[in-house]
PDB file of N, CA and C in Angstrom:
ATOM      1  N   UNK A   1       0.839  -1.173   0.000  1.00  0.00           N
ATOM      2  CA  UNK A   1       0.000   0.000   0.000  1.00  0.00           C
ATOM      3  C   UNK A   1       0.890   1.245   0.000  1.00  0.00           C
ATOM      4  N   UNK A   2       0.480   2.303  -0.497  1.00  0.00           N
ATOM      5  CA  UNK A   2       1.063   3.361  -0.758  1.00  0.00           C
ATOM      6  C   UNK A   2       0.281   4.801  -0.068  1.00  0.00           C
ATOM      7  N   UNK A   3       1.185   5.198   1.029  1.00  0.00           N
ATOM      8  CA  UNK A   3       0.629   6.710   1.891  1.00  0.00           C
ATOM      9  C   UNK A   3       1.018   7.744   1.326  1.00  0.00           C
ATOM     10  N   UNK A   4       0.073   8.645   1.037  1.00  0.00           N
ATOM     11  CA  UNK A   4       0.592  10.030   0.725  1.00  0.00           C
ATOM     12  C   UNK A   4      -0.191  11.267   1.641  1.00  0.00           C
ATOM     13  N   UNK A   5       1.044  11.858   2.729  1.00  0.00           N
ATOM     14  CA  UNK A   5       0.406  12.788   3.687  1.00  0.00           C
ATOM     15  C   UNK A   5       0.555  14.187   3.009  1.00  0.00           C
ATOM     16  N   UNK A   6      -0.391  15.381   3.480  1.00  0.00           N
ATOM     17  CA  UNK A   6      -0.241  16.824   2.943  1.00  0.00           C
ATOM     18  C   UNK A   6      -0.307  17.479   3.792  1.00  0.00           C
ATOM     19  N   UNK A   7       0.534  18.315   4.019  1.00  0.00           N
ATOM     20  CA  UNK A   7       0.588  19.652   5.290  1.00  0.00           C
ATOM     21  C   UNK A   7       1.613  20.537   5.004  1.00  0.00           C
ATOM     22  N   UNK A   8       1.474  20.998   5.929  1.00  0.00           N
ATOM     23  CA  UNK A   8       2.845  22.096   6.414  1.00  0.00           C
ATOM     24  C   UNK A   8       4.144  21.800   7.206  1.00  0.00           C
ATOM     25  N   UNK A   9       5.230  21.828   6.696  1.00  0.00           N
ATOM     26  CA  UNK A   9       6.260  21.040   7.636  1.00  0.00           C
ATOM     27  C   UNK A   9       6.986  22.415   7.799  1.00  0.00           C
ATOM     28  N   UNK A  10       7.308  22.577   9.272  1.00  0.00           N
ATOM     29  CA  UNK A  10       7.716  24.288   9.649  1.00  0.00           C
ATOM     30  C   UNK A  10       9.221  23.699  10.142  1.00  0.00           C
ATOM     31  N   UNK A  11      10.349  24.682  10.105  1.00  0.00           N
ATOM     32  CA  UNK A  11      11.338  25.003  11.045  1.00  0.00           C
ATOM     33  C   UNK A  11      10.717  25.087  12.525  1.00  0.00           C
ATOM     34  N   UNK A  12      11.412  24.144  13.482  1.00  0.00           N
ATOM     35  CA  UNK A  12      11.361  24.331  15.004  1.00  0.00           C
ATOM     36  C   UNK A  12      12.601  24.561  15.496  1.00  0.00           C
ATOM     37  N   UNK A  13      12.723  25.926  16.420  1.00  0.00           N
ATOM     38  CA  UNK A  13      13.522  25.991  16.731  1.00  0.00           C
ATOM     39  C   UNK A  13      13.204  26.104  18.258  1.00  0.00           C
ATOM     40  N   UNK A  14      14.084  24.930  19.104  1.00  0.00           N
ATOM     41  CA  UNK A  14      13.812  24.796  20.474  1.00  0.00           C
ATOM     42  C   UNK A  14      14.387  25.190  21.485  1.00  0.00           C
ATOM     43  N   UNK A  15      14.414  25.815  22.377  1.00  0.00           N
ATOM     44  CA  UNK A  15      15.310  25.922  23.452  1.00  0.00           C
ATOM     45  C   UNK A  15      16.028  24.729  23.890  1.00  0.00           C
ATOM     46  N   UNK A  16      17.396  24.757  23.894  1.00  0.00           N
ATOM     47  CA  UNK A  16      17.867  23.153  24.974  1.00  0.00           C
ATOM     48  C   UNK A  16      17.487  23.148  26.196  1.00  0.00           C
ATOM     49  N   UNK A  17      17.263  21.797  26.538  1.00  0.00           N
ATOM     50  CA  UNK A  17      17.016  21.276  27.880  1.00  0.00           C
ATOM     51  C   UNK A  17      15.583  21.765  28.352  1.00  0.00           C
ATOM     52  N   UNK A  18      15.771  22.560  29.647  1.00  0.00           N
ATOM     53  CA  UNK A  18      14.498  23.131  29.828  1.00  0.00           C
ATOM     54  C   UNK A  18      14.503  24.527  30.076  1.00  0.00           C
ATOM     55  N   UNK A  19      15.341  25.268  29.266  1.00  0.00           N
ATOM     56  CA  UNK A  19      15.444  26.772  29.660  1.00  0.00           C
ATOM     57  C   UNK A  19      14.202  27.253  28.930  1.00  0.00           C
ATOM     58  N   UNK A  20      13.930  28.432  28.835  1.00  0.00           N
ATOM     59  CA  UNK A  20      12.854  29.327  28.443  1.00  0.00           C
ATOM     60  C   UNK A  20      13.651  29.529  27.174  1.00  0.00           C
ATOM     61  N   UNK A  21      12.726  30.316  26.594  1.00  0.00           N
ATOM     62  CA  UNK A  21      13.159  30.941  25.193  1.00  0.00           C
ATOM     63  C   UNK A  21      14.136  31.764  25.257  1.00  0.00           C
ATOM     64  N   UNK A  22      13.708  33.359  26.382  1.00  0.00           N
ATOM     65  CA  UNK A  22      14.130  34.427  26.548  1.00  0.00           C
ATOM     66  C   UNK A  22      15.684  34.523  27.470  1.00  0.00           C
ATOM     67  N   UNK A  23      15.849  33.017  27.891  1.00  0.00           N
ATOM     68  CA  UNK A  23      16.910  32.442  28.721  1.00  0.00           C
ATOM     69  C   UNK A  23      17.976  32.065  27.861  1.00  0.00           C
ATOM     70  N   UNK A  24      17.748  31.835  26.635  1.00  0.00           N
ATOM     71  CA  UNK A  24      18.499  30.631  26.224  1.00  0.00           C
ATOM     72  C   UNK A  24      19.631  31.583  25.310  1.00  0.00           C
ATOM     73  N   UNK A  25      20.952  31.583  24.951  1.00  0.00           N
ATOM     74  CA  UNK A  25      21.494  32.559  24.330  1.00  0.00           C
ATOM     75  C   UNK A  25      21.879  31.279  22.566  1.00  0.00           C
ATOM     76  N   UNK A  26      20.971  30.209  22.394  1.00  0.00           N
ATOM     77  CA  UNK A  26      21.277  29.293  21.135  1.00  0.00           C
ATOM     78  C   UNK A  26      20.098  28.671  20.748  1.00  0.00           C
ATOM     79  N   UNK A  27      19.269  27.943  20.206  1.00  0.00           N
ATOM     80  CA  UNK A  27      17.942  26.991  20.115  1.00  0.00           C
ATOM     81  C   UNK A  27      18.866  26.118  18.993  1.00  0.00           C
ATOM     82  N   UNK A  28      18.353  25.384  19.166  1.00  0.00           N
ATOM     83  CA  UNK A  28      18.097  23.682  18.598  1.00  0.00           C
ATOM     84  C   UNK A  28      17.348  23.794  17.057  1.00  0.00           C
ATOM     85  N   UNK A  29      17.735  23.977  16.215  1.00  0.00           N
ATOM     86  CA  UNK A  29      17.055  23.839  14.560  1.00  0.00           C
ATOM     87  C   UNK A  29      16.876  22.084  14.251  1.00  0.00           C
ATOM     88  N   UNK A  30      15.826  22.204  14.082  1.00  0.00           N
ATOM     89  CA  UNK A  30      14.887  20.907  13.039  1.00  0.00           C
ATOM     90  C   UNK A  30      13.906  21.005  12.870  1.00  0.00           C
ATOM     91  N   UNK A  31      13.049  20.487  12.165  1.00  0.00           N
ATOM     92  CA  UNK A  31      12.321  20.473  11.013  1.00  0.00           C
ATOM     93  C   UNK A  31      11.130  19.349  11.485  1.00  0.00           C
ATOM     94  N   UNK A  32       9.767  19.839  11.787  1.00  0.00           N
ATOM     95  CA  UNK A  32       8.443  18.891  12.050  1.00  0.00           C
ATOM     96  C   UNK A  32       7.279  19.595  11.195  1.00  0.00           C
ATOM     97  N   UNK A  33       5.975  18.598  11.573  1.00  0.00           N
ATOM     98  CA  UNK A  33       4.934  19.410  10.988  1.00  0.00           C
ATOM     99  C   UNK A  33       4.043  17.607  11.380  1.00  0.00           C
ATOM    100  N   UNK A  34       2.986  17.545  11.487  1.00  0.00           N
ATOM    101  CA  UNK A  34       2.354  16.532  11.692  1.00  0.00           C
ATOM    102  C   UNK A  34       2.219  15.489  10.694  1.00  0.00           C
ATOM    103  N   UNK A  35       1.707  15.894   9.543  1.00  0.00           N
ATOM    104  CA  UNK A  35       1.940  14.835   8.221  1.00  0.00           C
ATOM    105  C   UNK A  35       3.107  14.682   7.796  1.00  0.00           C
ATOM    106  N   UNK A  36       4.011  15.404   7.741  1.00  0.00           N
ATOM    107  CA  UNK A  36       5.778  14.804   7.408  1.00  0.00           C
ATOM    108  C   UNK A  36       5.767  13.675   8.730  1.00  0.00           C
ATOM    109  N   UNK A  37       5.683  14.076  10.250  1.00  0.00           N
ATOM    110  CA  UNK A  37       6.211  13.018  11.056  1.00  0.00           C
ATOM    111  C   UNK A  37       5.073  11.828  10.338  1.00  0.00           C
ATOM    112  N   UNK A  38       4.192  12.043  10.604  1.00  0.00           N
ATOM    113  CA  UNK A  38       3.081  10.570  10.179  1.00  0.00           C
ATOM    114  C   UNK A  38       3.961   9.974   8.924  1.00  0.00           C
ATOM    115  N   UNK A  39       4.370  10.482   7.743  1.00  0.00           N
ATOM    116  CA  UNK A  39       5.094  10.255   6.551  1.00  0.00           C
ATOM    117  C   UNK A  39       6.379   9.367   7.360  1.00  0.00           C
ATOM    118  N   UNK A  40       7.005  10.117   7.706  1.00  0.00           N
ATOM    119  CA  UNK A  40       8.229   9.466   8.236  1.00  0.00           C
ATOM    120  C   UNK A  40       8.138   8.079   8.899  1.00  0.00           C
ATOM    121  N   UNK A  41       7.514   8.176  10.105  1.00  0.00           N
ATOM    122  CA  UNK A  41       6.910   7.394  10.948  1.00  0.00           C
ATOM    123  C   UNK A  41       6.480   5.931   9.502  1.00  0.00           C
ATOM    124  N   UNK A  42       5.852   6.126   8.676  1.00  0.00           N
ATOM    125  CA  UNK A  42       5.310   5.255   7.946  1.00  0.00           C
ATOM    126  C   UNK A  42       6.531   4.462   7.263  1.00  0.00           C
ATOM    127  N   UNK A  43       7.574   5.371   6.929  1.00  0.00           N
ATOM    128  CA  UNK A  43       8.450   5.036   6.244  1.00  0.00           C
ATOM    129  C   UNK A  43       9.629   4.244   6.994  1.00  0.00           C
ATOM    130  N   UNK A  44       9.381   4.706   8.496  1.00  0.00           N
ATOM    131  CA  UNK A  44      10.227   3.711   9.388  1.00  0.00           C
ATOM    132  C   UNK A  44       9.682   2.279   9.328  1.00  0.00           C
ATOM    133  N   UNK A  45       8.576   2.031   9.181  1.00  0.00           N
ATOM    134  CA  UNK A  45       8.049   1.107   9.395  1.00  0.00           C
ATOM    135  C   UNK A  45       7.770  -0.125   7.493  1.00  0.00           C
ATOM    136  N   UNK A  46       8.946   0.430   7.209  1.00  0.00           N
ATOM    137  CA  UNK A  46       9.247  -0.141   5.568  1.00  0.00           C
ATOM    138  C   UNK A  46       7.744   0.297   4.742  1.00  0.00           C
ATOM    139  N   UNK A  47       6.869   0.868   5.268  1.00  0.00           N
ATOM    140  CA  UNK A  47       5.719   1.658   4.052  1.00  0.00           C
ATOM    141  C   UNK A  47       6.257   2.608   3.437  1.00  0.00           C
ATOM    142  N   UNK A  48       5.795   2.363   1.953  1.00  0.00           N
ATOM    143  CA  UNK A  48       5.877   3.669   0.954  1.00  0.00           C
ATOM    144  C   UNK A  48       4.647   4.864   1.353  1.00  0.00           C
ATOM    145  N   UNK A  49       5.776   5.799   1.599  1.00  0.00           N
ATOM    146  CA  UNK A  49       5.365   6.850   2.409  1.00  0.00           C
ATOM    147  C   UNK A  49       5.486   8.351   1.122  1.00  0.00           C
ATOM    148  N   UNK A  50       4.600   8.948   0.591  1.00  0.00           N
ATOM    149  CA  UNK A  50       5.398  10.616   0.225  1.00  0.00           C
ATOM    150  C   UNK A  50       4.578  11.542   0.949  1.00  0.00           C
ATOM    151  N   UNK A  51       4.767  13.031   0.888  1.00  0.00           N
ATOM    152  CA  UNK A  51       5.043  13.969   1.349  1.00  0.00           C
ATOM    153  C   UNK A  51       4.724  14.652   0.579  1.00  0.00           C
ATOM    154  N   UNK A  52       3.432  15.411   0.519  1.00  0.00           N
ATOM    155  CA  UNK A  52       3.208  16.723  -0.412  1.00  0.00           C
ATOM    156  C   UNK A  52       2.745  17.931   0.540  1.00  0.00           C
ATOM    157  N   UNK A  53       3.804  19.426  -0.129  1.00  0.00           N
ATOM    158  CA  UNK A  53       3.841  20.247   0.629  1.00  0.00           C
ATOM    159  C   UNK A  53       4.483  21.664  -0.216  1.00  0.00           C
ATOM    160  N   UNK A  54       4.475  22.637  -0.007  1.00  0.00           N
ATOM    161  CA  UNK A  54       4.700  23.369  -0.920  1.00  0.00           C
ATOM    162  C   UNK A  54       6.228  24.060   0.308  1.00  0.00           C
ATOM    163  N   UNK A  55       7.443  24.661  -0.229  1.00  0.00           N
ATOM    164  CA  UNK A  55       8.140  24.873   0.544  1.00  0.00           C
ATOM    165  C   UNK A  55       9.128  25.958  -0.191  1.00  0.00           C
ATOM    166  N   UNK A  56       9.855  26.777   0.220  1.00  0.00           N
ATOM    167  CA  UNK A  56      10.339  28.086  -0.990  1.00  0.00           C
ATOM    168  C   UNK A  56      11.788  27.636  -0.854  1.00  0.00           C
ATOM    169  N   UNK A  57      12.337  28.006  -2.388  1.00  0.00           N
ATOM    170  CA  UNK A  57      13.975  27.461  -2.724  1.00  0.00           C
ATOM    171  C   UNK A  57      15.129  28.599  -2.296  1.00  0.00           C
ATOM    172  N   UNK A  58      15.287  27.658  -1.086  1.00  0.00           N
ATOM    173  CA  UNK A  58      16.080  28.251  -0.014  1.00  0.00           C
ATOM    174  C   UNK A  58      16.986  27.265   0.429  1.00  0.00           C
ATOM    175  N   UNK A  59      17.988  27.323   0.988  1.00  0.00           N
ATOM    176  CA  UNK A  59      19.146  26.414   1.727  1.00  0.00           C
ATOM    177  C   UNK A  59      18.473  25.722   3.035  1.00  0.00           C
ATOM    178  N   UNK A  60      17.665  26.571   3.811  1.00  0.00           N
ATOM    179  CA  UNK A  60      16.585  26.037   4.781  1.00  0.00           C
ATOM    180  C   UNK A  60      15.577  24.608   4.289  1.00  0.00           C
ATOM    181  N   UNK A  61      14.688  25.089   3.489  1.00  0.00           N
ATOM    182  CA  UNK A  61      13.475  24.008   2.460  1.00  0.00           C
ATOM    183  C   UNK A  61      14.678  22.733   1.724  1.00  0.00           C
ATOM    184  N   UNK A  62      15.612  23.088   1.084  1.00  0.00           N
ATOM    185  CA  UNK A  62      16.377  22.301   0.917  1.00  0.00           C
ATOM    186  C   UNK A  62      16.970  21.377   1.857  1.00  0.00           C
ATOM    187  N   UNK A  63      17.476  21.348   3.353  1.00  0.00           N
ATOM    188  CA  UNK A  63      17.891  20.977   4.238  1.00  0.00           C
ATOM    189  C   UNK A  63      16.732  20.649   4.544  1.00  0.00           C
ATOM    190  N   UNK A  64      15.750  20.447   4.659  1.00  0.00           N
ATOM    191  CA  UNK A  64      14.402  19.785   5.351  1.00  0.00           C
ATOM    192  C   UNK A  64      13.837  18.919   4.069  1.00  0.00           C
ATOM    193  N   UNK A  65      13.784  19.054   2.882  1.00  0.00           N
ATOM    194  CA  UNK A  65      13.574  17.935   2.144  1.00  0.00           C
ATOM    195  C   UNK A  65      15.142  17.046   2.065  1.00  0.00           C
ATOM    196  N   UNK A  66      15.940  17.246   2.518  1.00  0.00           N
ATOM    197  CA  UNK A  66      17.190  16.174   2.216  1.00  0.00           C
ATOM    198  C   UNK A  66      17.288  15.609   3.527  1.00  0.00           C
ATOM    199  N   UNK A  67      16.381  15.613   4.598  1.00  0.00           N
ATOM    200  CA  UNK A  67      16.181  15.199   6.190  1.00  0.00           C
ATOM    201  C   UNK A  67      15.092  14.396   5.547  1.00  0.00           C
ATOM    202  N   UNK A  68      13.699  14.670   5.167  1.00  0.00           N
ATOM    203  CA  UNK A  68      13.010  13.606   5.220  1.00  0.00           C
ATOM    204  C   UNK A  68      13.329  12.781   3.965  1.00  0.00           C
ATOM    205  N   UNK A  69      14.138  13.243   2.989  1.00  0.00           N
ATOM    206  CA  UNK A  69      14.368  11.883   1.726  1.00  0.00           C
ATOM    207  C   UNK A  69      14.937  10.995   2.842  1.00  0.00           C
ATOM    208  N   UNK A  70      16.139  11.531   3.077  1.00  0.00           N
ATOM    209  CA  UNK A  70      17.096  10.551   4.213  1.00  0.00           C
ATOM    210  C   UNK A  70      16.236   9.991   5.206  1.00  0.00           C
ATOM    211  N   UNK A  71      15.338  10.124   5.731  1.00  0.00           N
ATOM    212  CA  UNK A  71      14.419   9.052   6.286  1.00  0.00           C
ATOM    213  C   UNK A  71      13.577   8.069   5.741  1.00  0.00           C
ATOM    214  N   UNK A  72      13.365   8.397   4.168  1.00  0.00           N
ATOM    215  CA  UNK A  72      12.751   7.328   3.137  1.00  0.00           C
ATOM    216  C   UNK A  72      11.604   7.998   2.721  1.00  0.00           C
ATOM    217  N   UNK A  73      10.933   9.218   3.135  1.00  0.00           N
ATOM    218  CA  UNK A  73       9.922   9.779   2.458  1.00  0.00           C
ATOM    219  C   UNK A  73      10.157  10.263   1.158  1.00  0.00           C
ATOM    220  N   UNK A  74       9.240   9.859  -0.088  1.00  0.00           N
ATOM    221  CA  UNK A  74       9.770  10.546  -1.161  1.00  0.00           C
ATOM    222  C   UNK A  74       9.037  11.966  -1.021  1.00  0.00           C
ATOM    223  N   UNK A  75       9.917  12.480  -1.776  1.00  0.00           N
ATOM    224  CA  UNK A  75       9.820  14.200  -1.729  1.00  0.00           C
ATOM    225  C   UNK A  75       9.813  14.288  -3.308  1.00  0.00           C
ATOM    226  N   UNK A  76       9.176  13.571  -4.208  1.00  0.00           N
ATOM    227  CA  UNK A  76       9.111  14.265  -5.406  1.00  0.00           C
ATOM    228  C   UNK A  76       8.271  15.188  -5.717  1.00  0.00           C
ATOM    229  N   UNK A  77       7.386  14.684  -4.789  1.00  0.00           N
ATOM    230  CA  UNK A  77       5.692  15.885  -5.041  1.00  0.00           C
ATOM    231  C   UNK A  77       6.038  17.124  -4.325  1.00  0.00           C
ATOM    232  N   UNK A  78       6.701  17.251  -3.827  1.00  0.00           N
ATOM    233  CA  UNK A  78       7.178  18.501  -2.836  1.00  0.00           C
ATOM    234  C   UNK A  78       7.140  20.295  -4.175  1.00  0.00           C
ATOM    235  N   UNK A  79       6.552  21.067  -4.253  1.00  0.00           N
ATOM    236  CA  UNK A  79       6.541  22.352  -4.719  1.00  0.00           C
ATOM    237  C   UNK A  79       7.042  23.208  -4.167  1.00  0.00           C
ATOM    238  N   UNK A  80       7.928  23.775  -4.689  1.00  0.00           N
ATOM    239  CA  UNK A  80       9.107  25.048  -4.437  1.00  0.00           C
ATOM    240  C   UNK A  80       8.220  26.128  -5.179  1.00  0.00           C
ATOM    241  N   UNK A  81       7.478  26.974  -4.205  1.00  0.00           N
ATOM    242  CA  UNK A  81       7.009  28.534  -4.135  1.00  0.00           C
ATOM    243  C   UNK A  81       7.287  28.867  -3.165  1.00  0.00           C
ATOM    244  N   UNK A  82       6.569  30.542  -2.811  1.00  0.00           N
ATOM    245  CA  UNK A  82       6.886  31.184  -1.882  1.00  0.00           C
ATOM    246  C   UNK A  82       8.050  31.551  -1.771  1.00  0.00           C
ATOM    247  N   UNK A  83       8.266  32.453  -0.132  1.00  0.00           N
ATOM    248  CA  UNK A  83       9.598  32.800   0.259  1.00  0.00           C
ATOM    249  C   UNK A  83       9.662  32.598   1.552  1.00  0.00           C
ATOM    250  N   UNK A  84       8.956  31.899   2.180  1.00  0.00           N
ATOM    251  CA  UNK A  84       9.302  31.746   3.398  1.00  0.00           C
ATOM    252  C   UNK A  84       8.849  30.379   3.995  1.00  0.00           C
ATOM    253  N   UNK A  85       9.475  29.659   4.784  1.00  0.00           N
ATOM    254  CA  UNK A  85       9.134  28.444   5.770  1.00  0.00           C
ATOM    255  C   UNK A  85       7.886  28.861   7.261  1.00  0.00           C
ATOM    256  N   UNK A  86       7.084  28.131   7.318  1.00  0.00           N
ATOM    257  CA  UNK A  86       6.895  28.590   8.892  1.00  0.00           C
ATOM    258  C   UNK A  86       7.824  28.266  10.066  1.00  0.00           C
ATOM    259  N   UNK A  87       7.638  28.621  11.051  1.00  0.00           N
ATOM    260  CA  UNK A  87       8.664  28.496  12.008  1.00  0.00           C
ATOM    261  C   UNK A  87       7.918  28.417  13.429  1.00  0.00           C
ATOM    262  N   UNK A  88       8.192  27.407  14.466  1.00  0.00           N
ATOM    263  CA  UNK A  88       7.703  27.713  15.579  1.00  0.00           C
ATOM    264  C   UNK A  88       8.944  27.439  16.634  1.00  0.00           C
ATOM    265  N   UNK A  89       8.609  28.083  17.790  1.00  0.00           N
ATOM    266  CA  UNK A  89       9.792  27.852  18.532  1.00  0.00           C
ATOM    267  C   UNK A  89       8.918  27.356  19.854  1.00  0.00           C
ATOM    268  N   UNK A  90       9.632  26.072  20.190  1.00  0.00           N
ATOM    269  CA  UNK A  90       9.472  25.675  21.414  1.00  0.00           C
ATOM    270  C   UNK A  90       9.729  25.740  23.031  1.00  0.00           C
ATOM    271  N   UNK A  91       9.626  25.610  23.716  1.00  0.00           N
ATOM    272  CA  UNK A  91      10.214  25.979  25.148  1.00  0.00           C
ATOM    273  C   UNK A  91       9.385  24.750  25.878  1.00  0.00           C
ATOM    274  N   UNK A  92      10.469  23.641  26.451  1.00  0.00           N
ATOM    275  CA  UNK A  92      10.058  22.185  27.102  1.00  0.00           C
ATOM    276  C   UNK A  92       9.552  22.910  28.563  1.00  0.00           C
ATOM    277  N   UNK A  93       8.712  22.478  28.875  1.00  0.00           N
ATOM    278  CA  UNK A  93       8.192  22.700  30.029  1.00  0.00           C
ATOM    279  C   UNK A  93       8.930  21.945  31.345  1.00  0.00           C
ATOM    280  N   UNK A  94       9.083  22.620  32.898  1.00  0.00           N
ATOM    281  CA  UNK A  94       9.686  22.063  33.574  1.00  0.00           C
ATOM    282  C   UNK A  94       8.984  22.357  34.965  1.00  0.00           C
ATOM    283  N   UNK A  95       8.522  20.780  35.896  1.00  0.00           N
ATOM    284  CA  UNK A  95       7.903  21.024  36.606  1.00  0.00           C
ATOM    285  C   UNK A  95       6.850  21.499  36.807  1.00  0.00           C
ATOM    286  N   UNK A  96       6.321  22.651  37.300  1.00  0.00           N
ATOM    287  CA  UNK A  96       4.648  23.051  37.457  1.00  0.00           C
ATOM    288  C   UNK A  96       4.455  23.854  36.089  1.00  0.00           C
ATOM    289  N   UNK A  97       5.796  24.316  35.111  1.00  0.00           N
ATOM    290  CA  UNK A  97       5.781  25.003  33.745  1.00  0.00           C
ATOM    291  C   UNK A  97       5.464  24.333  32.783  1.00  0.00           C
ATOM    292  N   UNK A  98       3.789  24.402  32.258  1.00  0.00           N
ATOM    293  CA  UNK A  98       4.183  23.715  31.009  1.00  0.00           C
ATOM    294  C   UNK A  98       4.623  24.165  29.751  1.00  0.00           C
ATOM    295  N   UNK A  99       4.547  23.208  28.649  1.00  0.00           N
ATOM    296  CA  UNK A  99       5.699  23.610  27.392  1.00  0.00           C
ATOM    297  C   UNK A  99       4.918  25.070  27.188  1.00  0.00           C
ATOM    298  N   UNK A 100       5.432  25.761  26.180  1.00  0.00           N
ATOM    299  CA  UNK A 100       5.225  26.849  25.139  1.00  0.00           C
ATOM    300  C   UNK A 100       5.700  26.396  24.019  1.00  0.00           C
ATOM    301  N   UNK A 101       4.573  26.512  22.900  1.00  0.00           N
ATOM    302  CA  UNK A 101       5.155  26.925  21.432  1.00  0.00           C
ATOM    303  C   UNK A 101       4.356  28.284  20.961  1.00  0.00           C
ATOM    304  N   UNK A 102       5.165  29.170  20.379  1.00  0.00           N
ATOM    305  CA  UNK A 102       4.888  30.401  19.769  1.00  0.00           C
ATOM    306  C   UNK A 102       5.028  29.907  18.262  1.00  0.00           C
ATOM    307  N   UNK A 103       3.829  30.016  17.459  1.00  0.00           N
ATOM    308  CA  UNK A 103       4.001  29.685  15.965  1.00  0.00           C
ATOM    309  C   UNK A 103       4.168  30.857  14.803  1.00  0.00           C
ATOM    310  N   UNK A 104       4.799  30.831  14.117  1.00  0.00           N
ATOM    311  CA  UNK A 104       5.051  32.380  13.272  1.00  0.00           C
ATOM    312  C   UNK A 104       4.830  31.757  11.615  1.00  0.00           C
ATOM    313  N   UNK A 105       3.594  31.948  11.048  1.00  0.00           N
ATOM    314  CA  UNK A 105       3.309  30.721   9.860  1.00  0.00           C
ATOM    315  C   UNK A 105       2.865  31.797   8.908  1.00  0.00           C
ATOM    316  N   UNK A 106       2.754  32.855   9.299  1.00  0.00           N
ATOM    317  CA  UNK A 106       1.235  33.705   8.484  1.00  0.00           C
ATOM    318  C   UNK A 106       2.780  33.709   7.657  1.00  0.00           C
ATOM    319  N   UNK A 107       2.422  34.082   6.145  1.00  0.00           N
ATOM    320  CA  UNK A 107       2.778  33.943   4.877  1.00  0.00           C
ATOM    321  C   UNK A 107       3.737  32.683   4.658  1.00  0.00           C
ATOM    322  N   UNK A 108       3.877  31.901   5.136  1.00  0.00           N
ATOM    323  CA  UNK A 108       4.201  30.374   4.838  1.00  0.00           C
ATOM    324  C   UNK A 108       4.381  30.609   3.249  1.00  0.00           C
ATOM    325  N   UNK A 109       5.014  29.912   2.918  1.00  0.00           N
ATOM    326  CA  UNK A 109       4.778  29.241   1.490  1.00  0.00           C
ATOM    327  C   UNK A 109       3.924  28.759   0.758  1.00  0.00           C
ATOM    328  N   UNK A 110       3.440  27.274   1.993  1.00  0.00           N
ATOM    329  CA  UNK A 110       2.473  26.633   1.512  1.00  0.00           C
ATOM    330  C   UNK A 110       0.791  27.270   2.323  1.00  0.00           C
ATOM    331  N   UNK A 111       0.566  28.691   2.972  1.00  0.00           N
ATOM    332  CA  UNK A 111      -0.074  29.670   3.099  1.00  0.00           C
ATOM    333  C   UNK A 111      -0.218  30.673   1.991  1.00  0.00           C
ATOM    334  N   UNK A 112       0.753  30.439   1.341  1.00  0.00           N
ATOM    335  CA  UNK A 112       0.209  31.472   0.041  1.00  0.00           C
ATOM    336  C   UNK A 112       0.074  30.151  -1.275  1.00  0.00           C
ATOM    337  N   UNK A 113       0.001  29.155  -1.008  1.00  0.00           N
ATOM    338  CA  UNK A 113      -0.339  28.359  -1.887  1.00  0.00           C
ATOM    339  C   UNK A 113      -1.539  28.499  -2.967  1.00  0.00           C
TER     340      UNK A 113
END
């Protein structure tokens, strides 16, 4: 059988460990979005998995489709528009703190699709 997921796959950039955002003087860069992980996830599991998503031709979009080929998702359906990635940044929650994500998506790529 053959999966094909569609979404938005954003830049995350995380705080390490459990500092805050406004604490942290570095964040953590990689690359999620819910249907890429489901994609991936499928593809760990030896299913033919692709990935359709619209993403802008940048060194960023490039480095995030050569992360999920390298996990086995094909990325042929993948569309290069736009000029920008979304981006959210995380902050792990610690103790009575829970997480934060701040999402920054409005003109996405695949938002101006």
């Amino acid at each position: 059988m053959r999966y094909i997921t569609f979404g938005e796959v954003m830049l995350r950039l995380k705080s390490p460990g459990h500092e805050r955002l406004l604490q942290s003087p570095a964040l953590e860069a990689t690359f999620g979005g819910g249907e890429a992980n489901v994609a991936v996830s499928l593809a760990n599991y030896g299913q033919s998995a692709a990935f359709v998503t619209v993403l802008p031709q940048n060194d960023l979009a490039n480095q995030c489709i050569a992360q999920l080929r390298g996990l086995g998702v094909d990325t042929r359906h993948i569309a290069r528009a736009g000029e920008r990635m979304g981006i959210y940044f995380l902050e792990t929650g610690s103790n009575q703190r829970p997480s934060k994500v701040i999402y920054d998506r409005a003109h996405s790529a695949i938002a101006q699709a």
